[in-house]
C-alpha atoms as a PDB file:
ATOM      1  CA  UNK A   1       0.000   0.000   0.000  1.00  0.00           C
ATOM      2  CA  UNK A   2       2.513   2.301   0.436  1.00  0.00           C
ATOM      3  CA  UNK A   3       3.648   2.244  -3.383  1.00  0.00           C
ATOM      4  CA  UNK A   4       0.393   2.984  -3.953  1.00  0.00           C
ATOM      5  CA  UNK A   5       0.465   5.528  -1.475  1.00  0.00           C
ATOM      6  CA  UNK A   6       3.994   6.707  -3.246  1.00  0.00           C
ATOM      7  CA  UNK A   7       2.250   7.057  -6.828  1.00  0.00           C
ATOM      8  CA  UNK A   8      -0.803   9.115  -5.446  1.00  0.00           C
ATOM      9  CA  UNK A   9       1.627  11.447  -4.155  1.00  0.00           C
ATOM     10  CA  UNK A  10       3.111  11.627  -7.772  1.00  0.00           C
ATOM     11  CA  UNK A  11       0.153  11.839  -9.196  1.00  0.00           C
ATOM     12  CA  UNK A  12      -1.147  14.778  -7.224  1.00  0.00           C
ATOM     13  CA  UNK A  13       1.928  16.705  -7.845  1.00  0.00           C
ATOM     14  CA  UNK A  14       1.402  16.727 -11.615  1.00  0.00           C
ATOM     15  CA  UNK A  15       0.744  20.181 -12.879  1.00  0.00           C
ATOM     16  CA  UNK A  16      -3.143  20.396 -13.750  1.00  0.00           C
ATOM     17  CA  UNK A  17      -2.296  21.461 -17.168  1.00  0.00           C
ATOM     18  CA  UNK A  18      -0.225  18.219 -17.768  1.00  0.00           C
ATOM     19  CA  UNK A  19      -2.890  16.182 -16.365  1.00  0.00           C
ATOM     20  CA  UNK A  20      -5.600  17.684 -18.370  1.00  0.00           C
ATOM     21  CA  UNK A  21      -3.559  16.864 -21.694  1.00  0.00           C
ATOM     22  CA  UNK A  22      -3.124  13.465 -20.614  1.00  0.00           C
ATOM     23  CA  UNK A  23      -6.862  12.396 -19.232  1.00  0.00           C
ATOM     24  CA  UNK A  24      -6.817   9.189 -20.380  1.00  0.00           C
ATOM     25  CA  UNK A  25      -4.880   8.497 -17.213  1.00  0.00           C
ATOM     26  CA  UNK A  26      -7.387   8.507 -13.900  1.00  0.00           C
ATOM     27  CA  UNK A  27      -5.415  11.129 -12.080  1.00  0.00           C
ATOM     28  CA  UNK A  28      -8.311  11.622 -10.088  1.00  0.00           C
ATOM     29  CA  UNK A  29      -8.487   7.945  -9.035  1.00  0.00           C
ATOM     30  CA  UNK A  30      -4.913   7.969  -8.656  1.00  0.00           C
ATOM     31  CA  UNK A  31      -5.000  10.729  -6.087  1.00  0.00           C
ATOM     32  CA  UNK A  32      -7.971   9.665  -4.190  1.00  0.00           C
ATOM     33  CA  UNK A  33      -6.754   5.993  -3.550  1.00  0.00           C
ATOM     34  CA  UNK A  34      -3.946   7.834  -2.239  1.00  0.00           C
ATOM     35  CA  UNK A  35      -5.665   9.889   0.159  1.00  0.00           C
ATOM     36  CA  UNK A  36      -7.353   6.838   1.130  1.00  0.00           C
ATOM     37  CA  UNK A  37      -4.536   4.839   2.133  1.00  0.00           C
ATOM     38  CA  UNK A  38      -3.312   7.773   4.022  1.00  0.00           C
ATOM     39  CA  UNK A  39      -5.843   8.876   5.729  1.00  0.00           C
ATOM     40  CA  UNK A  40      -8.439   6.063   6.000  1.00  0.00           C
ATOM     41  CA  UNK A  41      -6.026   3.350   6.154  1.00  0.00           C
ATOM     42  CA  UNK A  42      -8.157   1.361   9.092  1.00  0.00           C
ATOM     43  CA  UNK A  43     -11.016   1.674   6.614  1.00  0.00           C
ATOM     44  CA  UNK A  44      -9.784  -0.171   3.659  1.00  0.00           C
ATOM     45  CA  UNK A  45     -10.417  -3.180   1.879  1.00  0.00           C
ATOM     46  CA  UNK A  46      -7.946  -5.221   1.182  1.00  0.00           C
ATOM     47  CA  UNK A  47      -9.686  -6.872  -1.681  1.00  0.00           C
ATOM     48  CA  UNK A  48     -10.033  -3.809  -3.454  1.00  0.00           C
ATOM     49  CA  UNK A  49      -6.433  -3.233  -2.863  1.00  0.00           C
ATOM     50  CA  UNK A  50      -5.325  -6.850  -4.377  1.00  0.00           C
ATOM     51  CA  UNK A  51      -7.689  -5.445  -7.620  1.00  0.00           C
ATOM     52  CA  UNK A  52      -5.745  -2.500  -7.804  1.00  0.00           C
ATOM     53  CA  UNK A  53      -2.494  -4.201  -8.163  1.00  0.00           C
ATOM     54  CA  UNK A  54      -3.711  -7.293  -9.707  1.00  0.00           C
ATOM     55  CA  UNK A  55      -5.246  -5.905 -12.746  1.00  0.00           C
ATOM     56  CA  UNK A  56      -4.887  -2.417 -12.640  1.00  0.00           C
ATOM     57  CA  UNK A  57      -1.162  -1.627 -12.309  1.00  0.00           C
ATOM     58  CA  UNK A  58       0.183  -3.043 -15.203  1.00  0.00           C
ATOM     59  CA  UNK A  59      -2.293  -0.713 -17.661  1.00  0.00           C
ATOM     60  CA  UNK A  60      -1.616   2.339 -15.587  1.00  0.00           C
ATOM     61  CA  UNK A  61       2.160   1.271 -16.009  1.00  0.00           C
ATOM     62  CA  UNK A  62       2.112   0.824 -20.175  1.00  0.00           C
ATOM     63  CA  UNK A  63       0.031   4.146 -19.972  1.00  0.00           C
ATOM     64  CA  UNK A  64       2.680   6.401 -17.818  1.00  0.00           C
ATOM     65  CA  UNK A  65       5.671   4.339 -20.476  1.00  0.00           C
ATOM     66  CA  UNK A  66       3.735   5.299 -23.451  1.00  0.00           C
ATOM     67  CA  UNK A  67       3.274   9.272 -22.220  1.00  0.00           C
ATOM     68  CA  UNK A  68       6.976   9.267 -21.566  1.00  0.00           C
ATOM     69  CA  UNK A  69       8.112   7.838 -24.761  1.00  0.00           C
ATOM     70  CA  UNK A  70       6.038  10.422 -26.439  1.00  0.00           C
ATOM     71  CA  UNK A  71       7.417  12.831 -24.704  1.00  0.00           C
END
């Protein structure tokens, strides 16, 4: 949890601009999982965690490779 913690932080320190160019990715979703795990970590289920890094990881991870190899 706290990697996912790590990339909400990353996420929310995007420049709005950047992340409005490149909506395909769910910054929002992003962010608020990580505010989530931070604040509301007694609160959380687990299974929705083991989604998130079973199936939803690897996308997010060929999207962010694909937006820098653009770049």
């Amino acid at each position: 949890m706290r990697h996912l913690e790590i990339i909400g932080e990353a996420a929310r320190n995007l420049d709005i601009e950047f992340q409005k160019q490149n909506n395909t990715i769910p910054w929002n979703v992003i962010i608020g999982l990580r505010n989530v795990v931070i604040h509301d970590y007694m609160d959380i289920d687990i299974n929705i965690i083991w989604q998130i890094i079973t199936h939803d990881l690897k996308p997010l991870q060929n999207q962010i490779l694909e937006l820098l190899s653009a770049k």
